[in-house]
Protein backbone atom coordinates (compact mmCIF):
# COMPACT_ATOMS: atom_id res chain seq x y z
CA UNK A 1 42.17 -21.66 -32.27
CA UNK A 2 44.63 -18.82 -31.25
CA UNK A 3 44.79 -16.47 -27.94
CA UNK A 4 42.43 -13.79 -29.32
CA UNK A 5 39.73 -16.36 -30.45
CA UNK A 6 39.43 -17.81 -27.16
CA UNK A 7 39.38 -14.31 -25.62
CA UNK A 8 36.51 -13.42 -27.95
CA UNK A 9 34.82 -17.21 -27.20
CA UNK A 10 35.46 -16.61 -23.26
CA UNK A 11 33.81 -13.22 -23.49
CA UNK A 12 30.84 -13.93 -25.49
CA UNK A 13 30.19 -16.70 -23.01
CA UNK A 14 30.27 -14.47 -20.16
CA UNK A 15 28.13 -11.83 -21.78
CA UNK A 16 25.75 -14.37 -21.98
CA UNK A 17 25.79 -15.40 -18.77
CA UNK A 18 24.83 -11.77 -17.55
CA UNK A 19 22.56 -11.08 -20.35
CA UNK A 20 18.72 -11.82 -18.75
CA UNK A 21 16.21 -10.66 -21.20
CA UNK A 22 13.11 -9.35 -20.10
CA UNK A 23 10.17 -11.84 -20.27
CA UNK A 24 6.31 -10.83 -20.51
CA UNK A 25 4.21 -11.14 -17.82
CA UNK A 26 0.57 -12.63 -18.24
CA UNK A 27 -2.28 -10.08 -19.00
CA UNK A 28 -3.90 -11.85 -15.54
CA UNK A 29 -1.21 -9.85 -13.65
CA UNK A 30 -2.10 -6.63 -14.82
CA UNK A 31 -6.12 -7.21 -14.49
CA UNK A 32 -5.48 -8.43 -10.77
CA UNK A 33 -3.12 -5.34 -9.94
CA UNK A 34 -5.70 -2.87 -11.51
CA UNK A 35 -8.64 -4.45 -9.73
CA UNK A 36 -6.92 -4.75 -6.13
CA UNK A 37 -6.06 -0.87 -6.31
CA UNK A 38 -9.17 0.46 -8.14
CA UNK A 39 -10.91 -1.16 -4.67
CA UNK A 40 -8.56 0.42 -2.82
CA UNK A 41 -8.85 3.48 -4.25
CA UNK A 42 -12.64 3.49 -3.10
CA UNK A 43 -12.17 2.44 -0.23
CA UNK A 44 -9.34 4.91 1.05
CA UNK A 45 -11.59 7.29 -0.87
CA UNK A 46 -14.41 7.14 1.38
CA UNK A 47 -12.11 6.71 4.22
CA UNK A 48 -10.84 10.20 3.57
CA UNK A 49 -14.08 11.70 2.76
CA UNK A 50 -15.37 10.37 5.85
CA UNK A 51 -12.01 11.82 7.96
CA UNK A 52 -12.69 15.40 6.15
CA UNK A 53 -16.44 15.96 6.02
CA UNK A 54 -17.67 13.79 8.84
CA UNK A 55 -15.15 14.04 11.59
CA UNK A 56 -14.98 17.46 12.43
CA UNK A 57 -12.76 17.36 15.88
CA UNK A 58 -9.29 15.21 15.64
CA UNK A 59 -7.39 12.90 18.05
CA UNK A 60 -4.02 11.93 17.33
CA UNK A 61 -5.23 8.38 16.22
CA UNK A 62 -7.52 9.94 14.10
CA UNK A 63 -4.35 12.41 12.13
CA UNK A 64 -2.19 9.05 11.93
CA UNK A 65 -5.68 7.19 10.06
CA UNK A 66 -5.76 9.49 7.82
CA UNK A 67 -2.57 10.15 6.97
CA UNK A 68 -2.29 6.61 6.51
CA UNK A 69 -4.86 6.46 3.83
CA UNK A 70 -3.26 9.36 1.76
CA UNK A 71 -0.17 7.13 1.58
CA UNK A 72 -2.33 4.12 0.31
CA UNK A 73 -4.22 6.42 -1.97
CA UNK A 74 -1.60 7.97 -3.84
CA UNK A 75 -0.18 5.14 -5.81
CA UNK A 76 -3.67 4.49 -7.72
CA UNK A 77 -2.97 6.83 -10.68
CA UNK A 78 0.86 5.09 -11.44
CA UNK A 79 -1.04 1.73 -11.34
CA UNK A 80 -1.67 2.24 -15.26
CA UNK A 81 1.40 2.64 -15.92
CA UNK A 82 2.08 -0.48 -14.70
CA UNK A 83 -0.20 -2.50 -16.31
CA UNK A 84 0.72 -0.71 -19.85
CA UNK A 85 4.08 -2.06 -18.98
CA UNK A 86 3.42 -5.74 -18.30
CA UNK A 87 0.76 -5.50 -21.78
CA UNK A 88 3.80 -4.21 -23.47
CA UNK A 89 6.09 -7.41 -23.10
CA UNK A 90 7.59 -5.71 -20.18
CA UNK A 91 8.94 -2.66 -22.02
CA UNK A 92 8.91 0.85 -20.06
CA UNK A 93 7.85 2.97 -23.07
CA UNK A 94 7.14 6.02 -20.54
CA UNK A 95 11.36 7.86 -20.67
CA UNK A 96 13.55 8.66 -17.72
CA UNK A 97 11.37 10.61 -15.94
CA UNK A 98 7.85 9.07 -15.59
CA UNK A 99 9.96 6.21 -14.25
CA UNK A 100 11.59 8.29 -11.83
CA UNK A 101 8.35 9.57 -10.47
CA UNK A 102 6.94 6.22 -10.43
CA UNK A 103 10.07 4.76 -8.37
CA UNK A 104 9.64 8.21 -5.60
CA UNK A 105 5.63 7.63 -5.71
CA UNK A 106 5.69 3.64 -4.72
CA UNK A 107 8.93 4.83 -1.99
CA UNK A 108 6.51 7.21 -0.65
CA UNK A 109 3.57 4.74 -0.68
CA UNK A 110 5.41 1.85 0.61
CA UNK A 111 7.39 3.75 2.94
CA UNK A 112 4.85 5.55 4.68
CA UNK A 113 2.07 2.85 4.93
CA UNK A 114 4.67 1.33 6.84
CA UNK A 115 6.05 4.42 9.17
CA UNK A 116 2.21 4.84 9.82
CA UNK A 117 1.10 1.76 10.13
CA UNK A 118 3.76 1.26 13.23
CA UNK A 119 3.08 4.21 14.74
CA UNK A 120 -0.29 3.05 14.80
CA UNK A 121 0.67 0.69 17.08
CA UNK A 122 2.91 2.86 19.28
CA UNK A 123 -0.47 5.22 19.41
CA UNK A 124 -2.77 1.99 20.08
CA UNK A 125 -0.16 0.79 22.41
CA UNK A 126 0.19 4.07 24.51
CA UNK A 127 -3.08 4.82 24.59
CA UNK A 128 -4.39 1.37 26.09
CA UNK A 129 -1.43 0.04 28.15
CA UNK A 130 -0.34 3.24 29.28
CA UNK A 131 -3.56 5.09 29.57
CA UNK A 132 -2.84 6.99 32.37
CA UNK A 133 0.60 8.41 31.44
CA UNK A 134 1.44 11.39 29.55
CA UNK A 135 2.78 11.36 26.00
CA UNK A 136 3.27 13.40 23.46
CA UNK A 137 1.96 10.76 20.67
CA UNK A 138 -1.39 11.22 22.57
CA UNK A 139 -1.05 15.22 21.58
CA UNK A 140 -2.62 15.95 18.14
CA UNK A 141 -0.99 19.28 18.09
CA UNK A 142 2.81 16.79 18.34
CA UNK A 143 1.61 14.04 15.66
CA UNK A 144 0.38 16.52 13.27
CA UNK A 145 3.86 18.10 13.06
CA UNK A 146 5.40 14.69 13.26
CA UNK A 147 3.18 13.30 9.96
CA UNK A 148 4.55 16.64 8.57
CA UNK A 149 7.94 16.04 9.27
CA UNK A 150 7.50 12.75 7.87
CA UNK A 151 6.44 13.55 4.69
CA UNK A 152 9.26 15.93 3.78
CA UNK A 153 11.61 12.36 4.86
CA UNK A 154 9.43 10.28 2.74
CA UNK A 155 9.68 12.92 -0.27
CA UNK A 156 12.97 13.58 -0.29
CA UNK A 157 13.68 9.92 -0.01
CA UNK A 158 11.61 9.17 -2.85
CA UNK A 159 13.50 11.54 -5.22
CA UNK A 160 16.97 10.15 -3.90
CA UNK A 161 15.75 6.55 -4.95
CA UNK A 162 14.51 8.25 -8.46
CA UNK A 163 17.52 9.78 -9.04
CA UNK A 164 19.97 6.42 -8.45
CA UNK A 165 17.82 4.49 -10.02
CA UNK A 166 17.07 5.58 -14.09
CA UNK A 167 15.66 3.73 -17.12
CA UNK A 168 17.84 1.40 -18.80
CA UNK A 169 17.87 -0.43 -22.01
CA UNK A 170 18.32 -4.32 -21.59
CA UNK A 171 17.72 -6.18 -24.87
CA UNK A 172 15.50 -3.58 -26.88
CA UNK A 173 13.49 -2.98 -23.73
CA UNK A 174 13.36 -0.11 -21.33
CA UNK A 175 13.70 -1.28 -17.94
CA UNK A 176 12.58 0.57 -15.08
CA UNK A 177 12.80 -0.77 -11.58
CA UNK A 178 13.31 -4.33 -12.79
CA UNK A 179 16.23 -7.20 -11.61
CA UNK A 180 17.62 -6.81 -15.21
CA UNK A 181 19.26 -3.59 -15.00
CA UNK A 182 22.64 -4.78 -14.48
CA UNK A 183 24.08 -1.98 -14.52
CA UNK A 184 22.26 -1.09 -11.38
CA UNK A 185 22.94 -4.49 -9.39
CA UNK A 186 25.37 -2.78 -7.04
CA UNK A 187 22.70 0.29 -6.58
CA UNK A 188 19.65 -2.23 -6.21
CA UNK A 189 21.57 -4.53 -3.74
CA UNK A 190 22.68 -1.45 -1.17
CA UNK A 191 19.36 0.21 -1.49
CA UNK A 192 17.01 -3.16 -0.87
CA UNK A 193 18.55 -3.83 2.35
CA UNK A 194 18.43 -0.47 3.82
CA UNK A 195 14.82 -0.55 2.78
CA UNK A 196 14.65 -4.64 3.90
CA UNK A 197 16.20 -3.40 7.70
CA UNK A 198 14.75 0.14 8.06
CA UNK A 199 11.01 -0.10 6.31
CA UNK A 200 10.55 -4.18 6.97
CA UNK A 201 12.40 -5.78 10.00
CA UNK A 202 12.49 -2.76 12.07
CA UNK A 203 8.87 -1.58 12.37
CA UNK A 204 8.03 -5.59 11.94
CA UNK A 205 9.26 -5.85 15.31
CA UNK A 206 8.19 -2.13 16.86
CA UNK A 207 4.47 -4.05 15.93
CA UNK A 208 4.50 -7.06 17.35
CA UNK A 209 6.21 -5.82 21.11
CA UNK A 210 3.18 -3.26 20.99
CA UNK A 211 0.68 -5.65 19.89
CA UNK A 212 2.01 -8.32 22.19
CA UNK A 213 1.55 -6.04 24.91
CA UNK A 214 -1.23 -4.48 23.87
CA UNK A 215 -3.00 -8.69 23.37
CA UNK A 216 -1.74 -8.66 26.99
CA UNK A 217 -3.64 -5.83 28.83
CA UNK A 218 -7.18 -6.39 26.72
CA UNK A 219 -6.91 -9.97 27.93
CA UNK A 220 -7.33 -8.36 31.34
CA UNK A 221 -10.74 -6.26 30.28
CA UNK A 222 -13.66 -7.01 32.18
CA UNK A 223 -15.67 -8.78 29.31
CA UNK A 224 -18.74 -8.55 31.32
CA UNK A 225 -20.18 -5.62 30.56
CA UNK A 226 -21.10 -5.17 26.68
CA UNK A 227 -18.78 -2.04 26.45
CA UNK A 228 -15.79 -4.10 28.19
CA UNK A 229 -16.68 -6.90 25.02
CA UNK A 230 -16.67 -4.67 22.29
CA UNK A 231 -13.44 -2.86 23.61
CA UNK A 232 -11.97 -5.90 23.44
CA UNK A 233 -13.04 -7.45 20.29
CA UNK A 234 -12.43 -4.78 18.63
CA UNK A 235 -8.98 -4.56 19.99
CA UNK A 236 -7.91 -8.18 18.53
CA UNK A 237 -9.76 -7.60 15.45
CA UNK A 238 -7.44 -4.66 14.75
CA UNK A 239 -4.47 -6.27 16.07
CA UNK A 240 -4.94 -9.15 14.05
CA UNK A 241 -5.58 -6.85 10.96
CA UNK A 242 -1.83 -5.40 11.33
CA UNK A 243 -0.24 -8.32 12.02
CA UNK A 244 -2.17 -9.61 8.83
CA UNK A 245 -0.69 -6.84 6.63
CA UNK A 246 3.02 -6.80 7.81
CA UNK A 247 3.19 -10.50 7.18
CA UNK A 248 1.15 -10.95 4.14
CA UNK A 249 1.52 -7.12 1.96
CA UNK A 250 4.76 -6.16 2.98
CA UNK A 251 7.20 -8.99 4.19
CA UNK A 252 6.84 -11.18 1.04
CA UNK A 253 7.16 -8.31 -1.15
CA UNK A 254 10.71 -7.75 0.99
CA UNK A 255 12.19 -11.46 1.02
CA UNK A 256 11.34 -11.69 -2.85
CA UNK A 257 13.20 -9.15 -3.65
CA UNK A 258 16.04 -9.57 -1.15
CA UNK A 259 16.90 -12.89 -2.95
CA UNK A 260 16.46 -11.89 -6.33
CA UNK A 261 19.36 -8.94 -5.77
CA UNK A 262 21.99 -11.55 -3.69
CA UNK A 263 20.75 -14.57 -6.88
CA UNK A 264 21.57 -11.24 -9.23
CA UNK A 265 24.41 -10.06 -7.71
CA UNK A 266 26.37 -13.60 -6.93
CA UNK A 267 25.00 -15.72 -9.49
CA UNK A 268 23.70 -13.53 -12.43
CA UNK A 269 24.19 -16.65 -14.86
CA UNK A 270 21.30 -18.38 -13.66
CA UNK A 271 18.55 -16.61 -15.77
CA UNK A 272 15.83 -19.09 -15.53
CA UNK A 273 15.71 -18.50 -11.37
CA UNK A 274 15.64 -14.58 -12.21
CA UNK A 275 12.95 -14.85 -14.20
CA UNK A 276 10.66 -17.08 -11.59
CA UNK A 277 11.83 -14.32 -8.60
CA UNK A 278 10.76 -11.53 -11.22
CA UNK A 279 7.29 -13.32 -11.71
CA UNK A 280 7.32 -14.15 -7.89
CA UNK A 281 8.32 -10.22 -7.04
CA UNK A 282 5.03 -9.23 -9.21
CA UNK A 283 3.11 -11.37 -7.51
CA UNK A 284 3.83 -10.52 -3.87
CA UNK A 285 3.35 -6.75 -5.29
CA UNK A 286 -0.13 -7.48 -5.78
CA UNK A 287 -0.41 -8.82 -2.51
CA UNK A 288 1.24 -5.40 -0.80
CA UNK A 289 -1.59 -3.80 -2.73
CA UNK A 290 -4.29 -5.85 -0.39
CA UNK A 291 -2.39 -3.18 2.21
CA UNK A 292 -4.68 -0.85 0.65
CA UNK A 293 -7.93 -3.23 0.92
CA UNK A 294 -7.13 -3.57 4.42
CA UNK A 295 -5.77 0.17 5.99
CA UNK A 296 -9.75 0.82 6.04
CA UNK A 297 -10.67 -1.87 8.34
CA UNK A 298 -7.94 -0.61 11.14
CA UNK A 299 -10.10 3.06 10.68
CA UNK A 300 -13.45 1.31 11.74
CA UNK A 301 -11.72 -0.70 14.52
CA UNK A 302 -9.34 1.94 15.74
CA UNK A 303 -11.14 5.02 16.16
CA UNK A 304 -15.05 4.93 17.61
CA UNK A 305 -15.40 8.84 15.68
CA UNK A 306 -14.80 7.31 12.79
CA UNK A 307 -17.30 4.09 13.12
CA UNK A 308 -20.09 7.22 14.37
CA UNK A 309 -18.87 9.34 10.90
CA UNK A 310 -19.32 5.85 9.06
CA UNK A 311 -22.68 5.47 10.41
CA UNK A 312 -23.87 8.87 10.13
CA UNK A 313 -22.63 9.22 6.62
CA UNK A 314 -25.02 5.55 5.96
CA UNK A 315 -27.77 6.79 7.30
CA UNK A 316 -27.16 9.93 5.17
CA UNK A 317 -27.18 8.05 2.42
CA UNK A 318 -29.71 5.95 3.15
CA UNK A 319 -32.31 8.85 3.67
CA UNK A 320 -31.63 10.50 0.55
CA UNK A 321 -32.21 7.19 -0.97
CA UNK A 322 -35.69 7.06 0.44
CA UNK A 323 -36.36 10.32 -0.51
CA UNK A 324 -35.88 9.93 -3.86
CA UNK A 325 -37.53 7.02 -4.06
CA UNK A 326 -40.60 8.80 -2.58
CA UNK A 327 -40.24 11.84 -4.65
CA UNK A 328 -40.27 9.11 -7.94
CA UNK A 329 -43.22 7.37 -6.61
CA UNK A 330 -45.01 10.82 -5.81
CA UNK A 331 -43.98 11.99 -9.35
CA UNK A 332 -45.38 9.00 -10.99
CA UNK A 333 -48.49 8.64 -8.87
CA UNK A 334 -49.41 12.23 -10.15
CA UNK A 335 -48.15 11.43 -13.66
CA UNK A 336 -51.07 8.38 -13.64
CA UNK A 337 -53.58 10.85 -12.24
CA UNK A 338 -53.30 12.90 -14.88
CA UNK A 339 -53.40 10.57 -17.27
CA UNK A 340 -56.53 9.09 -15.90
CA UNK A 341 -57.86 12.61 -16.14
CA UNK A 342 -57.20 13.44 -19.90
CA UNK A 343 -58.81 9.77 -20.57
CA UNK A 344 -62.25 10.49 -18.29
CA UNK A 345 -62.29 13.88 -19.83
């Protein structure tokens, strides 16, 4: 064998090493993914119904709620797109810029459930440990120009990601967003630990010092009076509900994926243990969709307008339901009467 025969040999090897075809995902995937946000979708639906027509005077708490639940609403209508992908052997058949819209739309839905999800907790935190200080997180005027503020970070972030990371071909198959797009290892690795510190470890730990504190003072609540026990039950219910969603929606999603950029950036060869972090990543994505399952709960523990606008709203609907179940009855009592009528007659 000459020189340029074991160049060729040496080369082909190595190609294969970094060559990690795409593999299909079950059709389970998809069904579960579709499900989790179609539910979520309702139930961030009602939420902001409920915020718009049945809450008529704001807090702050009550601007960072419902900001919240745009940022878990907006992802529903990409979630097709998704499951089109895994049906199609995992092949983005969508072009460049459905992808890139996709990648700024789950940024901006990620991202912000998380910036308002912690300050959540800085709000919850202020406004129970520190009642009787002054702060301009207890201003609604303040927060609604800070969740504006935010917004333009969390768009213009989203098109930055977009733009540095486009569809690529890997084996026949459009990738977008995916561990096989080696040519974007270098881009994928810088980006998920900005993301990893900044949107994961960072508010992760802005949470629990406010919830730890906060645990602390409702300990302290005179539980007996019935106002003093609901204040505090309700309290740990919604502090539990956080702490629920950091570690279960977001911080699996975040470890997955930091390991499966270092395996793909250090150790590319080893396909088969791409493939099980790319089925693991999915997975843990369906669990950050729960997020969107359980924003709604924090609403009807964290703000007592919204559990009177909840309430309201059922008894709304419950009346109309009665009468239109006595205007059928009434309509088909009559409807017999005649009928008894024509047959007398």
């Amino acid at each position: 064998m000459n020189t340029s025969d074991s160049v060729s040999l040496v080369s082909g090897i190595n190609a294969s090493h970094d060559a990690c075809p795409p593999e299909p995902q079950h059709m389970s995937l998809a069904v579960i993914l579709c499900l989790v946000y179609l539910l979520g979708l309702l139930l961030n639906g009602f939420s902001l119904w409920v915020f718009t027509c049945r809450i008529h005077k704001w807090n702050s708490g009550a601007v960072l709620q419902f900001n919240l639940a745009i940022s878990d609403t907006i992802i529903t209508p990409l979630t097709p797109l998704m499951a089109v992908y895994f049906a199609m052997n995992s092949n983005w058949i969508f072009g460049n810029f459905v992808c890139q819209l996709k990648i700024a739309v789950l940024s901006i839905h990620f991202n912000g459930s998380v910036i308002f999800l912690t300050l959540i907790s800085v709000h919850r935190y202020l406004t129970v440990v520190h009642y009787n200080r002054s702060s301009l997180m207890k201003r609604t005027t303040f927060v609604k120009k800070l969740c504006a503020g935010i917004w333009c970070f969390l768009i213009i972030m989203g098109i930055v990601y977009g733009w540095l990371l486009p569809v690529t071909t890997e084996k026949n198959h459009g990738q977008c967003l995916t561990i096989h797009q080696t040519t974007l290892t270098d881009s994928y690795f810088i980006i998920n630990f900005v993301i990893f510190f900044f949107w994961c470890i960072l508010p992760l730990i802005i949470s629990v010092f406010c919830y730890s504190r906060l645990a602390r003072s409702v300990t302290r609540i005179n539980i007996s009076s019935v106002q003093g026990q609901s204040v505090k039950t309700k309290s740990l219910r919604m502090i539990g509900i956080c702490l629920v969603i950091f570690s279960l929606c977001f911080l699996p999603l975040n470890v997955v994926r930091t390991i499966g950029v270092i395996v793909k950036k250090y150790h590319p060869e080893r396909c088969s243990l791409l493939l099980q972090l790319q089925t693991a990543y999915y997975a843990c994505y369906v669990l950050a969709g729960i997020n969107c399952c359980l924003d709604p709960l924090i609403y009807f523990f964290g703000s007592q307008n919204f559990i009177k606008a909840f309430r309201s709203s059922l008894r709304v609907i419950g009346v109309k339901r009665n009468v239109e179940k006595q205007i059928e009855s009434e309509t088909l009592s009559q409807s017999a009467n005649k009928n008894v009528v024509l047959t007398v007659s």
